[in-house]
C-alpha atoms as a PDB file:
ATOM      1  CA  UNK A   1      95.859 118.899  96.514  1.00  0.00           C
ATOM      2  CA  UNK A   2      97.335 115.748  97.952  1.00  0.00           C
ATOM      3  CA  UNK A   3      94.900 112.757  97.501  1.00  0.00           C
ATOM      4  CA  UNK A   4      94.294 109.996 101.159  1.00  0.00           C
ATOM      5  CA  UNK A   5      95.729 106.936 101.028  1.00  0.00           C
ATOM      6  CA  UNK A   6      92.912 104.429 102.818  1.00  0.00           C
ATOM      7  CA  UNK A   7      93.662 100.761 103.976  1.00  0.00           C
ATOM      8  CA  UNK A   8      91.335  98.068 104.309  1.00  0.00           C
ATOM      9  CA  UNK A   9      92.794  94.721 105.723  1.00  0.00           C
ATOM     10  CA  UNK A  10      91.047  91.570 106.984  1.00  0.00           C
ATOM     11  CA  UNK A  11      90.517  88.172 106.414  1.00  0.00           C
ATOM     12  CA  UNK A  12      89.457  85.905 103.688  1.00  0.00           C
ATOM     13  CA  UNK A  13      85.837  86.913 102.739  1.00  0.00           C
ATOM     14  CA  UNK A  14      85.481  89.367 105.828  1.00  0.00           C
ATOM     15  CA  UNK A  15      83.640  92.080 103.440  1.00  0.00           C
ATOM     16  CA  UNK A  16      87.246  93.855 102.929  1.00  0.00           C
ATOM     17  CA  UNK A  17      86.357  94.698  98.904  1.00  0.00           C
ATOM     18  CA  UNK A  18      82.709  95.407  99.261  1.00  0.00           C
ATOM     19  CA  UNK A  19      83.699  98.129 102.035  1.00  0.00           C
ATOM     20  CA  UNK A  20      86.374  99.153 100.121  1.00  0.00           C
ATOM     21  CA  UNK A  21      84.285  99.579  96.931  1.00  0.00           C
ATOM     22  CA  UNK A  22      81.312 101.188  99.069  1.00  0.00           C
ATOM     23  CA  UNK A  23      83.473 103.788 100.762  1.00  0.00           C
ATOM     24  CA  UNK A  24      85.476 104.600  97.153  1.00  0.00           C
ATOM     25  CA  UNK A  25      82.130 105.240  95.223  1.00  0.00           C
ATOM     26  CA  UNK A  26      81.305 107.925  97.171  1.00  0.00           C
ATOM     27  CA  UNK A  27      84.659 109.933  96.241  1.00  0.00           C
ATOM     28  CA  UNK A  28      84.537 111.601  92.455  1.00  0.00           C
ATOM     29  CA  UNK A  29      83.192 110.744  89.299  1.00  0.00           C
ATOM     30  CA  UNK A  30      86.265 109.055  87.284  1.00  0.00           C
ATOM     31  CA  UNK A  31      86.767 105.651  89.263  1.00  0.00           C
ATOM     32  CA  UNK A  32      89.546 103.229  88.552  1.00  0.00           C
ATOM     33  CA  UNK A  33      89.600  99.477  90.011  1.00  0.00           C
ATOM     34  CA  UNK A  34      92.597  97.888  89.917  1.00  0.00           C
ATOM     35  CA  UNK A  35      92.745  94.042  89.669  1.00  0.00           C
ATOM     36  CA  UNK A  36      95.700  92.166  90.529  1.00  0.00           C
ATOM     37  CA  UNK A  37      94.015  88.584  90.122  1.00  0.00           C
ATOM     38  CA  UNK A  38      94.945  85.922  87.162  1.00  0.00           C
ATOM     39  CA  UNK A  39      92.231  84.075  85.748  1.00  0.00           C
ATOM     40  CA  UNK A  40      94.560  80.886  86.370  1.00  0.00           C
ATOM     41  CA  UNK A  41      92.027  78.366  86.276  1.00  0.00           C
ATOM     42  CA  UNK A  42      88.234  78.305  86.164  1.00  0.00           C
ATOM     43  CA  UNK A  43      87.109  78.820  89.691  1.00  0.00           C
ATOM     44  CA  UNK A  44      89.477  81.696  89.553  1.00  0.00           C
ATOM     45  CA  UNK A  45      88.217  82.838  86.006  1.00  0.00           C
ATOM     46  CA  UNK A  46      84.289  82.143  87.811  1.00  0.00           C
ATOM     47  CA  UNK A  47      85.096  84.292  90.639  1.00  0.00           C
ATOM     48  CA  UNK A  48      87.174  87.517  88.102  1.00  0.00           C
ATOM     49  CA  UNK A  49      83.991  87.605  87.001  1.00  0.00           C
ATOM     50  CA  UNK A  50      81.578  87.744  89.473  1.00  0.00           C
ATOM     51  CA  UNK A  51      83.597  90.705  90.733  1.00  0.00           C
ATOM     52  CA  UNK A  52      83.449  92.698  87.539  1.00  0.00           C
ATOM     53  CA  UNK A  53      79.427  91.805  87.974  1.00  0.00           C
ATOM     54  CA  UNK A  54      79.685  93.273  91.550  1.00  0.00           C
ATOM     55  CA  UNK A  55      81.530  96.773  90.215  1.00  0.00           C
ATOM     56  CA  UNK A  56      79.246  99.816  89.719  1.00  0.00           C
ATOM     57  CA  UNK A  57      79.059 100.155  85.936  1.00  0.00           C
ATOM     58  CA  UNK A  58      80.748 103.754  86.106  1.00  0.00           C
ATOM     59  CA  UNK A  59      84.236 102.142  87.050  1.00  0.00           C
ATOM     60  CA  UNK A  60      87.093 101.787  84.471  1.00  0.00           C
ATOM     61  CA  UNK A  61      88.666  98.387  85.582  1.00  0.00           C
ATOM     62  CA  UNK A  62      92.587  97.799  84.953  1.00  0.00           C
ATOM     63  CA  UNK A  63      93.700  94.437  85.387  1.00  0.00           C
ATOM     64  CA  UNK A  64      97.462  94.287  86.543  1.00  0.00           C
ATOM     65  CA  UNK A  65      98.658  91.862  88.108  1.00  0.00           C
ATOM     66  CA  UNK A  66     102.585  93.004  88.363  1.00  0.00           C
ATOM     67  CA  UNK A  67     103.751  96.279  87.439  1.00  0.00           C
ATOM     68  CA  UNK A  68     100.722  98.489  89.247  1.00  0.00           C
ATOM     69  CA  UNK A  69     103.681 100.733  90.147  1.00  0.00           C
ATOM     70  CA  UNK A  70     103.516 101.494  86.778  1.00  0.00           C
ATOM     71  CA  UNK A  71      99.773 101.750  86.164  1.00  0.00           C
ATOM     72  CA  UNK A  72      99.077 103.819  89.405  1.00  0.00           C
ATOM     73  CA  UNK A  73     101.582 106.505  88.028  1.00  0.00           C
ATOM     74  CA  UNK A  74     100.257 106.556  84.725  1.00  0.00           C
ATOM     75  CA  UNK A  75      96.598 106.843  85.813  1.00  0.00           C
ATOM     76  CA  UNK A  76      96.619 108.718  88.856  1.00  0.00           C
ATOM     77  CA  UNK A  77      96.447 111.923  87.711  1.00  0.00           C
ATOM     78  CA  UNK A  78      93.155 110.925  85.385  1.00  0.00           C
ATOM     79  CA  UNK A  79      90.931 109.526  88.423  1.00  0.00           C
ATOM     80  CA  UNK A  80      89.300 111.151  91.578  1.00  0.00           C
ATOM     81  CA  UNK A  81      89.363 107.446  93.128  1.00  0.00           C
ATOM     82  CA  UNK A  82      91.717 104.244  92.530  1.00  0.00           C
ATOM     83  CA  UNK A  83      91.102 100.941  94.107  1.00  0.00           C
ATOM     84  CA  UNK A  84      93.831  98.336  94.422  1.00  0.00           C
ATOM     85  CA  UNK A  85      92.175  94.961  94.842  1.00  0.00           C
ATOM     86  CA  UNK A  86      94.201  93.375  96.556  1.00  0.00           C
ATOM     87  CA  UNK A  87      97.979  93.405  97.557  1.00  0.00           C
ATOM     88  CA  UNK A  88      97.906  89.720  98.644  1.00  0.00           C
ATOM     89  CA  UNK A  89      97.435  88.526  95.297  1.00  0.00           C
ATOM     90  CA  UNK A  90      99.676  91.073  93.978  1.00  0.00           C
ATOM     91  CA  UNK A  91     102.492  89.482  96.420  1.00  0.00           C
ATOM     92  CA  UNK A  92     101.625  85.835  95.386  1.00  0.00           C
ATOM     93  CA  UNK A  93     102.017  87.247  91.299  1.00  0.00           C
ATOM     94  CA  UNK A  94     105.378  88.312  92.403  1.00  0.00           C
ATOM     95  CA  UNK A  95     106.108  85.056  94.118  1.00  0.00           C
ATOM     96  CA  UNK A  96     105.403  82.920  91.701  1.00  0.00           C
ATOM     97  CA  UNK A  97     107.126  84.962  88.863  1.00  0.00           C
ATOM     98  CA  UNK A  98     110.433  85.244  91.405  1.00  0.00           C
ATOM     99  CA  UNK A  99     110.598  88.417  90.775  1.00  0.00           C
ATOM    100  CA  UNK A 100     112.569  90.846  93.255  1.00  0.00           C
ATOM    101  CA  UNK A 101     110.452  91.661  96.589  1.00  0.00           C
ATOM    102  CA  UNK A 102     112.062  94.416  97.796  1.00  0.00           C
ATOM    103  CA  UNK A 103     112.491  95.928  94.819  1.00  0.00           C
ATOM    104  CA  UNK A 104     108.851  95.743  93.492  1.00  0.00           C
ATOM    105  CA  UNK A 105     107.801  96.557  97.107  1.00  0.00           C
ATOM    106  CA  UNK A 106     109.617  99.251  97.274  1.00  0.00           C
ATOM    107  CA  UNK A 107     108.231 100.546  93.816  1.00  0.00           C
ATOM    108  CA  UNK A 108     104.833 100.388  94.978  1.00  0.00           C
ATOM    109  CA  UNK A 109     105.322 102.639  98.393  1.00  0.00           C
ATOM    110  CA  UNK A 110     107.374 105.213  95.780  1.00  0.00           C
ATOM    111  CA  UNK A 111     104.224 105.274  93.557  1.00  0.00           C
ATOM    112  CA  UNK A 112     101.848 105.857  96.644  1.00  0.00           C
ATOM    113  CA  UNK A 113     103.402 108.793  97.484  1.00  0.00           C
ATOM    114  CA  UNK A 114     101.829 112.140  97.598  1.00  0.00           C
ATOM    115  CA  UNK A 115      98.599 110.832  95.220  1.00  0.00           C
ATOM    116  CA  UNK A 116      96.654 113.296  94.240  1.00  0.00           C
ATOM    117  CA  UNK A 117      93.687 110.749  93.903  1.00  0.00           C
ATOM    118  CA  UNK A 118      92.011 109.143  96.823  1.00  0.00           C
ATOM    119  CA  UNK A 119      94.031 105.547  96.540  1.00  0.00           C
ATOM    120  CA  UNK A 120      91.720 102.871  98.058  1.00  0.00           C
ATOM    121  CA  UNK A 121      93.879  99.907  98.928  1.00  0.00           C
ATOM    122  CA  UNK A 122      92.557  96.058  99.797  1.00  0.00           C
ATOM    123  CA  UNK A 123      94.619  93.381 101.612  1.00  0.00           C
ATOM    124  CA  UNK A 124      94.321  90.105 103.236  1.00  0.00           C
ATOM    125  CA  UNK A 125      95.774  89.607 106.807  1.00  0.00           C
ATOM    126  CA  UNK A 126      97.038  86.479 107.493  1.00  0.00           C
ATOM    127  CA  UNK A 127      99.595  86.193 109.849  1.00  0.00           C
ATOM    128  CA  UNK A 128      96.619  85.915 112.565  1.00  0.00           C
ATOM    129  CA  UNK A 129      96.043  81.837 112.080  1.00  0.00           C
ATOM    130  CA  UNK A 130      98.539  79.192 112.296  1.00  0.00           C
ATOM    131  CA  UNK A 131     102.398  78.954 111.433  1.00  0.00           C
ATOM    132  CA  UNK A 132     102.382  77.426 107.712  1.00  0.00           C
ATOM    133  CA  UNK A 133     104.469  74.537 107.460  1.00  0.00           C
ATOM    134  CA  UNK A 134     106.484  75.424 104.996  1.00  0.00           C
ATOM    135  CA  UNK A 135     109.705  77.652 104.444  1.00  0.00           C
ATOM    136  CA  UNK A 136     108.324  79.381 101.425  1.00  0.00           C
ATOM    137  CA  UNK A 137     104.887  79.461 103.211  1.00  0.00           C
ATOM    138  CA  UNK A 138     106.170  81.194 105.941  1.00  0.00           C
ATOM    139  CA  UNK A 139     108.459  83.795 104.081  1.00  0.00           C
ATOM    140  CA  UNK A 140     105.008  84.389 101.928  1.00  0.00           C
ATOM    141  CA  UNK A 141     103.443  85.082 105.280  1.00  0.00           C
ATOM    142  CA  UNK A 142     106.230  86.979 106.915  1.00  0.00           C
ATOM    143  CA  UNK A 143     106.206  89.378 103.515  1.00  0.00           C
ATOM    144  CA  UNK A 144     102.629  90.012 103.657  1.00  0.00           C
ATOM    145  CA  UNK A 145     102.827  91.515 107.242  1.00  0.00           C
ATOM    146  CA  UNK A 146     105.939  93.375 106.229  1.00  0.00           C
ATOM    147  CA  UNK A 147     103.799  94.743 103.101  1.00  0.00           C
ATOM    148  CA  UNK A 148     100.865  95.398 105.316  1.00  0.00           C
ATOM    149  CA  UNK A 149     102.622  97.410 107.787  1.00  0.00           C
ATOM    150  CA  UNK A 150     104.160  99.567 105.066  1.00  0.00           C
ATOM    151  CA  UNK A 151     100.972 100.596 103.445  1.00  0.00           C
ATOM    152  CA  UNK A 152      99.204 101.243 107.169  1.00  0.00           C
ATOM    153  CA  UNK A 153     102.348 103.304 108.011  1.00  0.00           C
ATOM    154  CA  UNK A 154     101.942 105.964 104.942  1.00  0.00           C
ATOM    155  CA  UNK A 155      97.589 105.681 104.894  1.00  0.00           C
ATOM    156  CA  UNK A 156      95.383 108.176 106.188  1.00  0.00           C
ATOM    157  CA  UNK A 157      93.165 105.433 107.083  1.00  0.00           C
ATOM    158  CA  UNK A 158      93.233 101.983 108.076  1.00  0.00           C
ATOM    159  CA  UNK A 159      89.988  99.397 108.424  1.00  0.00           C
ATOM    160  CA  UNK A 160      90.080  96.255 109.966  1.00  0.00           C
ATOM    161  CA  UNK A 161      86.908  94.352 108.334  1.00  0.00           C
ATOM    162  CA  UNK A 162      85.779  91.654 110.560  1.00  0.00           C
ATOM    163  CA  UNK A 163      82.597  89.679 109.452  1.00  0.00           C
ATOM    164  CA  UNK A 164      81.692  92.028 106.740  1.00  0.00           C
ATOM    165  CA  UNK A 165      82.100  94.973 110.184  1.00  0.00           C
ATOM    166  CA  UNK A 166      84.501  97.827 109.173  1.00  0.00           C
ATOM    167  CA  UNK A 167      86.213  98.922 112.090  1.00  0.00           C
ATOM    168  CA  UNK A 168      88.626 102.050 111.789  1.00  0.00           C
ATOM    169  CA  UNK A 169      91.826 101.898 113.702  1.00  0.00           C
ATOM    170  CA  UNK A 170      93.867 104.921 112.145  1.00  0.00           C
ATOM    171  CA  UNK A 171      92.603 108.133 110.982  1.00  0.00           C
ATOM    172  CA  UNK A 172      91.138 111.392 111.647  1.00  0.00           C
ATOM    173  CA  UNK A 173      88.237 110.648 113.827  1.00  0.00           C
ATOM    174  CA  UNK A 174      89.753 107.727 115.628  1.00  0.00           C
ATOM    175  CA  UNK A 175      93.622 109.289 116.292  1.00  0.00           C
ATOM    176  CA  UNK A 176      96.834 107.795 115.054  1.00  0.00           C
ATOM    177  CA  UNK A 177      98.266 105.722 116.505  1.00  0.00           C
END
């Protein structure tokens, strides 16, 4: 049986991982949270863990925050429910590392394919403010959409999370579109 692929997008603090984490709990009883943050400095270390605090105590949390190609197809077949919080970071990691885009993008979509888990997946969506100043700024920003439109294209389901309000714009009881 072929697991659904669900996308949550929205802004900065919108409500995008407590939806995400809400809607996931409900599927299964082996739960996997996948963490693509780097405790880089201590506001960043602070906020890691007030999210772990946040998590139900019956998920297993994997922090990755490169290869979750990798992880997602070595754990997939183990959990009802996977939760991939969240692809912007994951595309900053791979930024800052200069690692190949494409390549690692690529990976990803191959690993999504035909789950048989419920994949839960969180992203930022940032190309609705202003036009960053910068070259690598704006390649950053560019990439995200790109990444963003990938995912929505191969989900089930896609949220929009707007001041903490989930609203579904692809999917079964709304129509693709």
């Amino acid at each position: 049986m072929r697991g659904k692929i669900t996308f949550i997008t929205g802004g900065a603090r919108s409500g995008k991982s407590s939806f995400a984490l809400k809607i996931a709990s409900r599927r299964g009883r082996k739960k996997a949270f996948i963490a693509t943050s780097e405790p880089i400095d201590e506001e960043m270390k602070n906020r890691i863990l007030r999210h772990k605090k946040e998590r139900p105590p019956d998920w297993t949390t994997f922090e990755e925050p490169i290869d979750i190609s990798a992880l997602i197809n070595n754990i997939k077949r183990d959990y009802d429910s996977i939760l991939i919080d969240c692809l912007t970071i994951w595309l900053s990691n791979i930024f800052h590392r200069g690692l190949n885009k494409d390549t690692t993008i690529n990976g990803l979509i191959s690993a999504l394919r035909e789950p048989p888990s419920d994949i839960y997946i969180v992203s930022n969506e940032i190309g609705m403010g202003i036009v960053p100043e910068s070259p690598t700024t704006r390649e950053f920003r560019d990439m995200a959409g790109r990444l963003n439109q990938m995912i929505a294209s191969i989900a089930d389901e896609v949220y929009l999370v707007v001041s903490g309000i989930p609203i579904k714009i692809k999917g079964e009881d709304y129509g693709d579109t």
